[in-house]
C-alpha atoms as a PDB file:
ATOM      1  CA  UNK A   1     -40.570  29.100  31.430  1.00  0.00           C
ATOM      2  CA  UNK A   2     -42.203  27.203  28.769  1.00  0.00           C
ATOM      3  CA  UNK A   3     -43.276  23.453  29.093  1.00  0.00           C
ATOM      4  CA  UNK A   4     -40.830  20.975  28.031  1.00  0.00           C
ATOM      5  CA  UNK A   5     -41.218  19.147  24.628  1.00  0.00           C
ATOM      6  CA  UNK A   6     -42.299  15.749  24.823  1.00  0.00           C
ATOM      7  CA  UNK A   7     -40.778  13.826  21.935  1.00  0.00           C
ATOM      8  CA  UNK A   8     -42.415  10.938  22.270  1.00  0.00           C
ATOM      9  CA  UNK A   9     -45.469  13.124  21.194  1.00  0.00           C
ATOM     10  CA  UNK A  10     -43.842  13.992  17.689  1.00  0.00           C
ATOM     11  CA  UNK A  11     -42.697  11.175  15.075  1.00  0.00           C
ATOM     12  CA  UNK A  12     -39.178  10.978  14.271  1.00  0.00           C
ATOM     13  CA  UNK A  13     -39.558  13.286  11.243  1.00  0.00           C
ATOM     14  CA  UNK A  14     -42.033  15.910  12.772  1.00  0.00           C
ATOM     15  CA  UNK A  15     -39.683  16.820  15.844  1.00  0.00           C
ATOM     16  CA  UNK A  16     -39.846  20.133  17.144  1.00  0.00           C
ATOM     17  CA  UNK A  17     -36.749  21.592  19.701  1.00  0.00           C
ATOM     18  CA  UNK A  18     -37.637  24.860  21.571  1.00  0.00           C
ATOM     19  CA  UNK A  19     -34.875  26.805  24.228  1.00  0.00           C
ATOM     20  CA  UNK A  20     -36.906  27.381  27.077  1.00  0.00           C
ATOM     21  CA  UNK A  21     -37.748  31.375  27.111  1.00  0.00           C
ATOM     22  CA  UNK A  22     -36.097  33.904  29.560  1.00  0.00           C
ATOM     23  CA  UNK A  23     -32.808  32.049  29.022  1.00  0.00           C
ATOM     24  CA  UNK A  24     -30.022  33.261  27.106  1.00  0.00           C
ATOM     25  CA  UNK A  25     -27.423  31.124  26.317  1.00  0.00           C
ATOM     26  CA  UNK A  26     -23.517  33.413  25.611  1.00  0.00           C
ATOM     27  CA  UNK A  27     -22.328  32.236  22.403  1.00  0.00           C
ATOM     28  CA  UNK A  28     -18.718  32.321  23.792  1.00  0.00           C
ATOM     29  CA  UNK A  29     -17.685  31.518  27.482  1.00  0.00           C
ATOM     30  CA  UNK A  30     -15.358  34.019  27.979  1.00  0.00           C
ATOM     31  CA  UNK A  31     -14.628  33.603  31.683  1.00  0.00           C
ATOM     32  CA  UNK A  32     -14.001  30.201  30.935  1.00  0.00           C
ATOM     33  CA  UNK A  33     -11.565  30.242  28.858  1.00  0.00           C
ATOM     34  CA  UNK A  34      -9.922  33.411  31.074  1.00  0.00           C
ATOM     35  CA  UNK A  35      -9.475  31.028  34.457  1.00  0.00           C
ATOM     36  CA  UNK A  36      -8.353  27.982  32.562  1.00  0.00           C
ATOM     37  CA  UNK A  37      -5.250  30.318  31.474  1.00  0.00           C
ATOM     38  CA  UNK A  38      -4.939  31.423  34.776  1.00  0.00           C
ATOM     39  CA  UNK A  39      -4.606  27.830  35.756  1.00  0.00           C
ATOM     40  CA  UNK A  40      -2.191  26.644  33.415  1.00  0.00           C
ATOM     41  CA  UNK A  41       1.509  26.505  35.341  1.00  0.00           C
ATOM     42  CA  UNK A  42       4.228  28.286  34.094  1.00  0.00           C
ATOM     43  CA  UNK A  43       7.536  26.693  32.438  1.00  0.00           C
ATOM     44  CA  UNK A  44      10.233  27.092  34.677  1.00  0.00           C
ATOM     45  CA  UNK A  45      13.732  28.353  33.042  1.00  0.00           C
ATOM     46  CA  UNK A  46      14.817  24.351  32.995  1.00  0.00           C
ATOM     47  CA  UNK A  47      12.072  23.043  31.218  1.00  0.00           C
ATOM     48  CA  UNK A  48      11.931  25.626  28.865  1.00  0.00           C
ATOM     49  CA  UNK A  49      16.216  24.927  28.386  1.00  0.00           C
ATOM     50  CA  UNK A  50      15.425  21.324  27.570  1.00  0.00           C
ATOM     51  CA  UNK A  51      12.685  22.280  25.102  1.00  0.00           C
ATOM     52  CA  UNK A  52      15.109  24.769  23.110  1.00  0.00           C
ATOM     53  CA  UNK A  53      17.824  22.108  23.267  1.00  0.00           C
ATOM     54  CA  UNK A  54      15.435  19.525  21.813  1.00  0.00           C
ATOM     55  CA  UNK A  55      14.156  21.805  19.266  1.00  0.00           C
ATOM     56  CA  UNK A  56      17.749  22.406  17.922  1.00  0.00           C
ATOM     57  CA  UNK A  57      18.665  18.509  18.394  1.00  0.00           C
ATOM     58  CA  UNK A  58      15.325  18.142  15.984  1.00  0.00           C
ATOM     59  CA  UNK A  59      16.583  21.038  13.452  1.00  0.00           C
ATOM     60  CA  UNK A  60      19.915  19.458  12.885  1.00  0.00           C
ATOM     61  CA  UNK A  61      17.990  16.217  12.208  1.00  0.00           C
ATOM     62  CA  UNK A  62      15.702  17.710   9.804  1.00  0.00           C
ATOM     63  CA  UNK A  63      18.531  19.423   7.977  1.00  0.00           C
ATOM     64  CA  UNK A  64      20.798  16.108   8.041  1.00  0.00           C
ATOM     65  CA  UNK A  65      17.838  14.235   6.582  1.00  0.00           C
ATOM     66  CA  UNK A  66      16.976  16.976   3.508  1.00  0.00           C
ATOM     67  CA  UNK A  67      20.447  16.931   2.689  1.00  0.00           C
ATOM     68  CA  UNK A  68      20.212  12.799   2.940  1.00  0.00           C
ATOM     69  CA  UNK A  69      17.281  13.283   0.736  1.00  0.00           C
ATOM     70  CA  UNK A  70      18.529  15.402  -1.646  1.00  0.00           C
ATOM     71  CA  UNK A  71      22.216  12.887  -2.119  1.00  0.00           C
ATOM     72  CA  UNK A  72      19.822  10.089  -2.489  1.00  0.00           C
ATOM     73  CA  UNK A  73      17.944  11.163  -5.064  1.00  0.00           C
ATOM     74  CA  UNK A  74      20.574  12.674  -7.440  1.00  0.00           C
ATOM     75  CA  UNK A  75      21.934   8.593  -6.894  1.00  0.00           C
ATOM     76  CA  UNK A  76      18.834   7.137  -8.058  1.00  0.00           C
ATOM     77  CA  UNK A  77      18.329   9.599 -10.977  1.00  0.00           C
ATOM     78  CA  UNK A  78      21.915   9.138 -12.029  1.00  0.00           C
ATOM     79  CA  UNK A  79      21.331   5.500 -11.589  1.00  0.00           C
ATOM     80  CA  UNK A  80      18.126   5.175 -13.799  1.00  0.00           C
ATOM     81  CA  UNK A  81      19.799   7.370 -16.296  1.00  0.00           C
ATOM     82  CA  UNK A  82      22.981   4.640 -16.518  1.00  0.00           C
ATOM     83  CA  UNK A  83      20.441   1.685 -16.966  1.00  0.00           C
ATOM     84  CA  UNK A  84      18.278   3.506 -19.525  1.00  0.00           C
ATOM     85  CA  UNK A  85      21.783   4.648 -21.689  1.00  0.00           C
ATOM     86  CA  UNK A  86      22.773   0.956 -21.127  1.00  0.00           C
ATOM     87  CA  UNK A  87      19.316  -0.184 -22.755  1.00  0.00           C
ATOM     88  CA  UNK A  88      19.988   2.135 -25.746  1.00  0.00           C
ATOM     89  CA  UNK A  89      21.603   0.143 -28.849  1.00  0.00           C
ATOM     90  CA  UNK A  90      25.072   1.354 -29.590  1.00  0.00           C
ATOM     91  CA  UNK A  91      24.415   2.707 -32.997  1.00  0.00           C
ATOM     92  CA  UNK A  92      21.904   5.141 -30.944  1.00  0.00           C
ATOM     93  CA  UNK A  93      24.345   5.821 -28.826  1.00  0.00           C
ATOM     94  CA  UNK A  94      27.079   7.635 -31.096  1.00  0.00           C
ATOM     95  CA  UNK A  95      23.666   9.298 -32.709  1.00  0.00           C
ATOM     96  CA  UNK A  96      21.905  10.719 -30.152  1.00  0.00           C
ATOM     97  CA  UNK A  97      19.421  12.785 -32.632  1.00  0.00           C
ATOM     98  CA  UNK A  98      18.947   9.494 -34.122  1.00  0.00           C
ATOM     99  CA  UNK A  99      17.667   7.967 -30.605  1.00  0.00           C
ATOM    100  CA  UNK A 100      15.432  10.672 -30.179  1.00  0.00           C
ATOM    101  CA  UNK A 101      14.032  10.375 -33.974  1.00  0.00           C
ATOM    102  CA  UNK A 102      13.531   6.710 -33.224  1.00  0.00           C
ATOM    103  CA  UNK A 103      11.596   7.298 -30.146  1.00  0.00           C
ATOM    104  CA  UNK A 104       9.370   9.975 -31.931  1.00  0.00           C
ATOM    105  CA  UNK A 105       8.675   7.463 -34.503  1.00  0.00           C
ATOM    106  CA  UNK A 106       7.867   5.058 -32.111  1.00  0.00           C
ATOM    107  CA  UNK A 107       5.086   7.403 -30.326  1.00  0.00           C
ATOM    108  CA  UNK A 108       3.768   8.362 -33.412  1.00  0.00           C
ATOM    109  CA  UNK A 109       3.279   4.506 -34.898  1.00  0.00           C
ATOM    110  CA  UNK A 110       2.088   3.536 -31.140  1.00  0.00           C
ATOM    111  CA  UNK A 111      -0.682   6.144 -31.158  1.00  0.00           C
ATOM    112  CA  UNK A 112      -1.747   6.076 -34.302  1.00  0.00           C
END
């Protein structure tokens, strides 16, 4: 086994890290990771019943809250498209080309 590296030997840009030779370290601890699964308890036919019932409890929620979302936002749409026809001067309003025309005309006087 090789000696080990004194750092204090090196400056803090110059620092050299050697493994030790004879020693190989396994890129992936396999039996590890094979008795922490065997460790791990297994669910018991209640716990997994209240997990499945909770899981369905959440699904109704999610689909109660996308059809929530969905109601909401055809409201606020509709809304902003009341206020914004509201806005519009009645002469526009019996002309719609004529609204649109205007609008155009306004872009084109606002950019240029």
């Amino acid at each position: 086994v090789d000696k080990a590296v004194d750092f204090k030997e090196f400056s803090s840009d110059e620092v050299m890290i050697r493994e030790p030779a004879g020693i190989e370290v396994p890129m992936e601890p396999v039996e590890i990771t094979k008795a922490l699964r065997l460790d791990i308890p297994r669910r018991d036919k209640n716990v997994t019943a209240r997990v499945s019932i909770i899981n369905s409890i959440n699904s109704s929620w999610v689909k109660a809250v996308k059809i929530f979302n969905i109601f909401f936002s055809f409201i606020v749409i509709t809304l902003l498209m009341i206020v914004v026809w509201m806005r519009i001067p009645n002469h526009y309003q019996t002309n719609p080309k004529q609204h649109l025309l205007s609008i155009r005309c306004w872009c084109w006087t606002s950019t240029v």
